[in-house]
N, C-alpha and C. Protein backbone atom coordinates (compact mmCIF):
# COMPACT_ATOMS: atom_id res chain seq x y z
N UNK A 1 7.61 -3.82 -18.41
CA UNK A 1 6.37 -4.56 -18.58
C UNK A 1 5.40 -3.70 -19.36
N UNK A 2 4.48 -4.40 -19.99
CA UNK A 2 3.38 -3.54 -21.17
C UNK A 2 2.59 -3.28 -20.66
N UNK A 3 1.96 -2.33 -20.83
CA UNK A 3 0.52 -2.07 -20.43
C UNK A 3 -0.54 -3.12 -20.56
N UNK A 4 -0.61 -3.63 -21.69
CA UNK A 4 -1.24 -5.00 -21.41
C UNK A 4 -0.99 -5.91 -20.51
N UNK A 5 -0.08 -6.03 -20.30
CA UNK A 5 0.32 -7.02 -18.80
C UNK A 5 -0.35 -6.58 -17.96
N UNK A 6 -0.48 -5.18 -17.52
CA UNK A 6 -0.72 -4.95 -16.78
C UNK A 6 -2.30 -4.54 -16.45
N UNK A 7 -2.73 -4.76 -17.28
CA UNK A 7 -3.72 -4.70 -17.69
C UNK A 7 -4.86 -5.81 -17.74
N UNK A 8 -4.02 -7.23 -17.41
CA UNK A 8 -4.42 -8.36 -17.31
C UNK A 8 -4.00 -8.98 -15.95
N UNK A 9 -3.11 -8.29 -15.53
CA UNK A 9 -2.84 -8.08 -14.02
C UNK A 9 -4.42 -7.74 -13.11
N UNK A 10 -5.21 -6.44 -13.61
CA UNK A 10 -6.01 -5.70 -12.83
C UNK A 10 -7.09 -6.92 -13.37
N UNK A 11 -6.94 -6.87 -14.40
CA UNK A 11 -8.46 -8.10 -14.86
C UNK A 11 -8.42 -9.46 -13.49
N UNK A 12 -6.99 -10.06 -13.23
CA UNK A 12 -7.02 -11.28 -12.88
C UNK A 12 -7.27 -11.16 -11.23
N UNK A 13 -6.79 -9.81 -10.74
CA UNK A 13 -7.31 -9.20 -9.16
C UNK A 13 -8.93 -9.49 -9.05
N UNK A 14 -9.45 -8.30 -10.09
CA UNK A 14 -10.90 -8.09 -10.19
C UNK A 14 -11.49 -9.71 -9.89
N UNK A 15 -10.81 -10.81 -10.97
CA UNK A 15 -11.57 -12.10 -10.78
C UNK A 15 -11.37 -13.05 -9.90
N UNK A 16 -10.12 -12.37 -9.14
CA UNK A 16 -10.07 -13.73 -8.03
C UNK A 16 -10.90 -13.12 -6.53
N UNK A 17 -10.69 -11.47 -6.82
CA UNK A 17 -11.73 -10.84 -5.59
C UNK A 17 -13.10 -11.31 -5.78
N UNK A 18 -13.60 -11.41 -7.15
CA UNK A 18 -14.96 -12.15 -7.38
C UNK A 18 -15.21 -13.22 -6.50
N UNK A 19 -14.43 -14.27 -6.83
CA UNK A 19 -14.35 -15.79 -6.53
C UNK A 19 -14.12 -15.77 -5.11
N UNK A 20 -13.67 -15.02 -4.88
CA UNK A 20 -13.27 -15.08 -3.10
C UNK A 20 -14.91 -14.70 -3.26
N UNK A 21 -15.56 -13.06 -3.22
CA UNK A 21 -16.55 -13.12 -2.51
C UNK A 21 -17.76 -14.60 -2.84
N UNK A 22 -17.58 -15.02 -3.90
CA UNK A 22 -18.98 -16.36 -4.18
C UNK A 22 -18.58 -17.14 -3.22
N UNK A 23 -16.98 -17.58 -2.72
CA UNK A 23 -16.96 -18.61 -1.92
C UNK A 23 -17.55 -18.15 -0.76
N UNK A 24 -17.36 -17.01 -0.39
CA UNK A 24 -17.79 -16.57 0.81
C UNK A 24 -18.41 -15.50 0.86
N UNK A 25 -19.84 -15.50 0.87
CA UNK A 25 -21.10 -14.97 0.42
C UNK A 25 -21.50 -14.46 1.85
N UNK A 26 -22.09 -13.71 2.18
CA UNK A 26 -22.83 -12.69 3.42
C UNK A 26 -21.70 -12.76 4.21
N UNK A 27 -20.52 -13.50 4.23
CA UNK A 27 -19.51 -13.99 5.66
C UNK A 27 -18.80 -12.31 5.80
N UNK A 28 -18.05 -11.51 4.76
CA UNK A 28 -17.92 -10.54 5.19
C UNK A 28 -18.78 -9.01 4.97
N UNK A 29 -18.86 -8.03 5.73
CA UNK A 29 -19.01 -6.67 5.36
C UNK A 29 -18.82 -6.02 3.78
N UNK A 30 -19.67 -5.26 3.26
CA UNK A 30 -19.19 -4.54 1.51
C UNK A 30 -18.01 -4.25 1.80
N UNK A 31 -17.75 -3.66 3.20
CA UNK A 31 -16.25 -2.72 3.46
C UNK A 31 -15.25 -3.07 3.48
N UNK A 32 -15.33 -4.82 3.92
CA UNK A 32 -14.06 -5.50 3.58
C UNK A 32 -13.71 -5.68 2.59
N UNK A 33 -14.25 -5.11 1.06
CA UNK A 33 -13.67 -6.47 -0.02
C UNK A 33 -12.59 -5.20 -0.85
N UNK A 34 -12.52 -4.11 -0.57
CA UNK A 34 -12.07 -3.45 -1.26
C UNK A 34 -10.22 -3.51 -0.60
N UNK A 35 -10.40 -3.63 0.97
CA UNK A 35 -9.37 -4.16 1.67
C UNK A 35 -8.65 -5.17 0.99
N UNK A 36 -9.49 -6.52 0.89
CA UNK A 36 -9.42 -7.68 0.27
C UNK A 36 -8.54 -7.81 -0.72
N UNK A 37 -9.67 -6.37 -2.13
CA UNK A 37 -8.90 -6.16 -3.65
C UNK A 37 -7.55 -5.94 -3.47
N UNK A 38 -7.18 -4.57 -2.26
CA UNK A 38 -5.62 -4.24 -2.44
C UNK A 38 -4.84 -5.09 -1.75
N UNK A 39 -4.93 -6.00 -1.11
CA UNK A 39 -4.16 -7.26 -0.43
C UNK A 39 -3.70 -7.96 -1.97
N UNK A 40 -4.78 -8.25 -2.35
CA UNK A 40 -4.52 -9.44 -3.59
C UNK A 40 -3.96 -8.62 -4.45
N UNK A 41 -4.38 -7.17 -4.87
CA UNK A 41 -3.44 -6.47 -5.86
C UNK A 41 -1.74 -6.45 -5.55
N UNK A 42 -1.79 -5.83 -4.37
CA UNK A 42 -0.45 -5.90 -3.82
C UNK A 42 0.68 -6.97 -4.13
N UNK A 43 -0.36 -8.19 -3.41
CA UNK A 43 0.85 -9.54 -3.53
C UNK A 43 1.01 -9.96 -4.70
N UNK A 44 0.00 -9.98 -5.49
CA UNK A 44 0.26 -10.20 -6.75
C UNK A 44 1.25 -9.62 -7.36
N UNK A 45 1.59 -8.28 -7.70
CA UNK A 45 2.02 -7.29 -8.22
C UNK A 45 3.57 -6.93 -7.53
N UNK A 46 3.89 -7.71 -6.51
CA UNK A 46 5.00 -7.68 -5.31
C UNK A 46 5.83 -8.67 -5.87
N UNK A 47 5.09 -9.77 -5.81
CA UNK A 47 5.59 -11.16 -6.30
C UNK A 47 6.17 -10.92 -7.91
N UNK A 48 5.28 -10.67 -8.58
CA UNK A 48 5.28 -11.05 -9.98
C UNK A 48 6.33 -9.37 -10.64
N UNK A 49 6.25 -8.65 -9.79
CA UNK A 49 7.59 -7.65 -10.16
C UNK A 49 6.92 -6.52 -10.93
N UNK A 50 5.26 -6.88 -10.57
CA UNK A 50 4.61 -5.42 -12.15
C UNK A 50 5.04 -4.32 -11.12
N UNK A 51 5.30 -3.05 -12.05
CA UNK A 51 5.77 -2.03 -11.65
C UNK A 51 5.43 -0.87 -12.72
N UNK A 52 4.06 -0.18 -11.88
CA UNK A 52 3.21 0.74 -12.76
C UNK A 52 4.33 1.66 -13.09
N UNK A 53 5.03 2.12 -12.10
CA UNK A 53 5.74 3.44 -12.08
C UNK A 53 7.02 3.42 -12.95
N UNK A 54 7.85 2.07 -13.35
CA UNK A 54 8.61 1.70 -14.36
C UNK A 54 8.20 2.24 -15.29
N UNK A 55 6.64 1.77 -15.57
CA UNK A 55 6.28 1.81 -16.99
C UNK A 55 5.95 3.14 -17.81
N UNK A 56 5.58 3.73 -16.52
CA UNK A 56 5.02 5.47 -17.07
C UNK A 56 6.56 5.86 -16.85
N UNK A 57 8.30 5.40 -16.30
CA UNK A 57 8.90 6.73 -16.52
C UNK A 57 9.26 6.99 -15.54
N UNK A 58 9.08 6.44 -14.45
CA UNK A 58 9.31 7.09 -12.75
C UNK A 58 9.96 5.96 -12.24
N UNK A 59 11.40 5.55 -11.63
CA UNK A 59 12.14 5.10 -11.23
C UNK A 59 12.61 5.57 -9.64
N UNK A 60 11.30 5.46 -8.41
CA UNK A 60 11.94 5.36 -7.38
C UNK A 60 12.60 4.48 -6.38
N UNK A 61 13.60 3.58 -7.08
CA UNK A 61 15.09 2.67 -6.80
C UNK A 61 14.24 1.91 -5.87
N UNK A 62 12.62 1.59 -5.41
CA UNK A 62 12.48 0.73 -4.96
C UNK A 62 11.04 -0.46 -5.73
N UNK A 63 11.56 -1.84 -5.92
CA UNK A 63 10.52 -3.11 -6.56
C UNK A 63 9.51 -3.09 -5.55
N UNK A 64 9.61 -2.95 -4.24
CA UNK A 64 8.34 -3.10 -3.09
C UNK A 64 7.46 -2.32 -3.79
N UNK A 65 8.14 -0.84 -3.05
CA UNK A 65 7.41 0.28 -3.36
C UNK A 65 6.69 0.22 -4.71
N UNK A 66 7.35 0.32 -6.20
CA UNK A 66 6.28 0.32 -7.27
C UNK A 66 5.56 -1.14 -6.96
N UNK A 67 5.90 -2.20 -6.71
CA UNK A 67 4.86 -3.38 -6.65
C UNK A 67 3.51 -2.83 -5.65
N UNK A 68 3.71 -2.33 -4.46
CA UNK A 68 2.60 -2.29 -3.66
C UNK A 68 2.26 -0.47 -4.63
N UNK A 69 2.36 0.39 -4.76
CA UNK A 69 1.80 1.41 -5.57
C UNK A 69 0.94 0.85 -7.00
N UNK A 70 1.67 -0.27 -7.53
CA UNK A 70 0.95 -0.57 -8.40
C UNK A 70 -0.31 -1.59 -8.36
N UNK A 71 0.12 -2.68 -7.04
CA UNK A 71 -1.13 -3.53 -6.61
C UNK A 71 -2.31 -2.32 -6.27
N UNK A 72 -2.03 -1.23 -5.72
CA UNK A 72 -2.86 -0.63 -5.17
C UNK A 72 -4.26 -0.31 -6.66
N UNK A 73 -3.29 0.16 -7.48
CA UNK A 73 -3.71 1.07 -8.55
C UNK A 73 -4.77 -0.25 -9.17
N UNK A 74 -4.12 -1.42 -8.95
CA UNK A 74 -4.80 -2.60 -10.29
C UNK A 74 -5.78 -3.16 -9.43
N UNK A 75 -5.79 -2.97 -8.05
CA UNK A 75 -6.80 -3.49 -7.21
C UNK A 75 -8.38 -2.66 -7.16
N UNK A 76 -8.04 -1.48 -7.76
CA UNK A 76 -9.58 -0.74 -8.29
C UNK A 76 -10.08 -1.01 -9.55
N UNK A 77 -9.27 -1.91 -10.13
CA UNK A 77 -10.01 -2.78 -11.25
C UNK A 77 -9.69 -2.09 -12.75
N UNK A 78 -10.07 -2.70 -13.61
CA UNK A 78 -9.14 -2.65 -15.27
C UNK A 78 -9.59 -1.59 -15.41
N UNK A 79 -10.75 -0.62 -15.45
CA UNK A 79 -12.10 -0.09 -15.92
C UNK A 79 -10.89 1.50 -15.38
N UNK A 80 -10.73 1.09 -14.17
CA UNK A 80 -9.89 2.42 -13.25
C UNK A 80 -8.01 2.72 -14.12
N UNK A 81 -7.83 1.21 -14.23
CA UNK A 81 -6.66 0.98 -15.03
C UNK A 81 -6.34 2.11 -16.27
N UNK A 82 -7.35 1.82 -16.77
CA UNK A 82 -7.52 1.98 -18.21
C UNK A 82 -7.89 3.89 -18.31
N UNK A 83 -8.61 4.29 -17.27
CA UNK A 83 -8.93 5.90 -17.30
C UNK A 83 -7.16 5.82 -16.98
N UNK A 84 -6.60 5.91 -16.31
CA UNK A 84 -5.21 6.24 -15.43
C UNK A 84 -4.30 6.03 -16.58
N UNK A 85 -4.23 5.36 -17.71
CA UNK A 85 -3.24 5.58 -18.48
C UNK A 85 -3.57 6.03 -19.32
N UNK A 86 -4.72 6.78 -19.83
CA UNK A 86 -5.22 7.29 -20.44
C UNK A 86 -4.67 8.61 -20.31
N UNK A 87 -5.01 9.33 -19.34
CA UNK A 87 -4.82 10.12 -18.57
C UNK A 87 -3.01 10.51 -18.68
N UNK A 88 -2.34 9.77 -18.31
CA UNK A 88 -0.54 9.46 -18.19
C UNK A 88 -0.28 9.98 -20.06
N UNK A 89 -1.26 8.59 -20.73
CA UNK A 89 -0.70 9.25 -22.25
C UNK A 89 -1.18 10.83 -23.13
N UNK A 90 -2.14 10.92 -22.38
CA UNK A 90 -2.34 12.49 -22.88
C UNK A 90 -1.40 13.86 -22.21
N UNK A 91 -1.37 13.26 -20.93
CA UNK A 91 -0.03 14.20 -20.56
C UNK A 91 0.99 13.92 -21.33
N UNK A 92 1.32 12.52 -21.27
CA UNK A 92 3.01 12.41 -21.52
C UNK A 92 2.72 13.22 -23.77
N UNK A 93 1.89 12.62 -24.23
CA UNK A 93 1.77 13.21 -25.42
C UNK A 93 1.62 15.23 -25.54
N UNK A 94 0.94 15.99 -24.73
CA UNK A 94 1.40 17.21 -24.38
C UNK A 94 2.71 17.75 -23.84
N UNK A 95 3.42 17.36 -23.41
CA UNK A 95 5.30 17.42 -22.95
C UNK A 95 5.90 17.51 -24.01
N UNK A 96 5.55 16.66 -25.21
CA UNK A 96 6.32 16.20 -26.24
C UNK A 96 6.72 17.37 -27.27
């Protein structure tokens, strides 16, 4: 999967955690929604097979595992996305 996918993955978390909180406005705590984000990152990312750790290079023989590692990662939003592979391609470009 591309980085753009995945990348539109973290965008589509960010906007449905939005929409959850407008539907439901003062009903929970600030502290819940970040809970919230990695639920929806997770299932999303479980279901749909994204797999951060495929993509950078790291193959640990389990789809759960990178799906929920990667819901985790896309559930802090594109902005976090986007430093983190940043980050991956300047390493992986120093190795070389």
């Amino acid at each position: 999967m591309e980085f753009v996918a995945i990348l539109v993955v973290a965008i589509l978390v960010e906007a449905l955690v939005e929409v959850l909180k407008g539907v439901l406005p003062g009903t929970a705590p600030g502290a819940v929604w970040p809970v919230v984000s990695a639920a929806v990152g997770i299932a999303l990312c479980v279901l749909a097979g994204v797999d951060l750790l495929v993509v950078v290079g790291v193959d640990v023989g389990s789809r759960i595992f990178g799906g929920v590692v990667s819901g985790l990662i896309v559930s802090r939003g594109a902005s976090f996305l986007h430093d983190v592979w940043g980050r991956v391609s300047e390493a992986g470009a120093l190795h070389r």
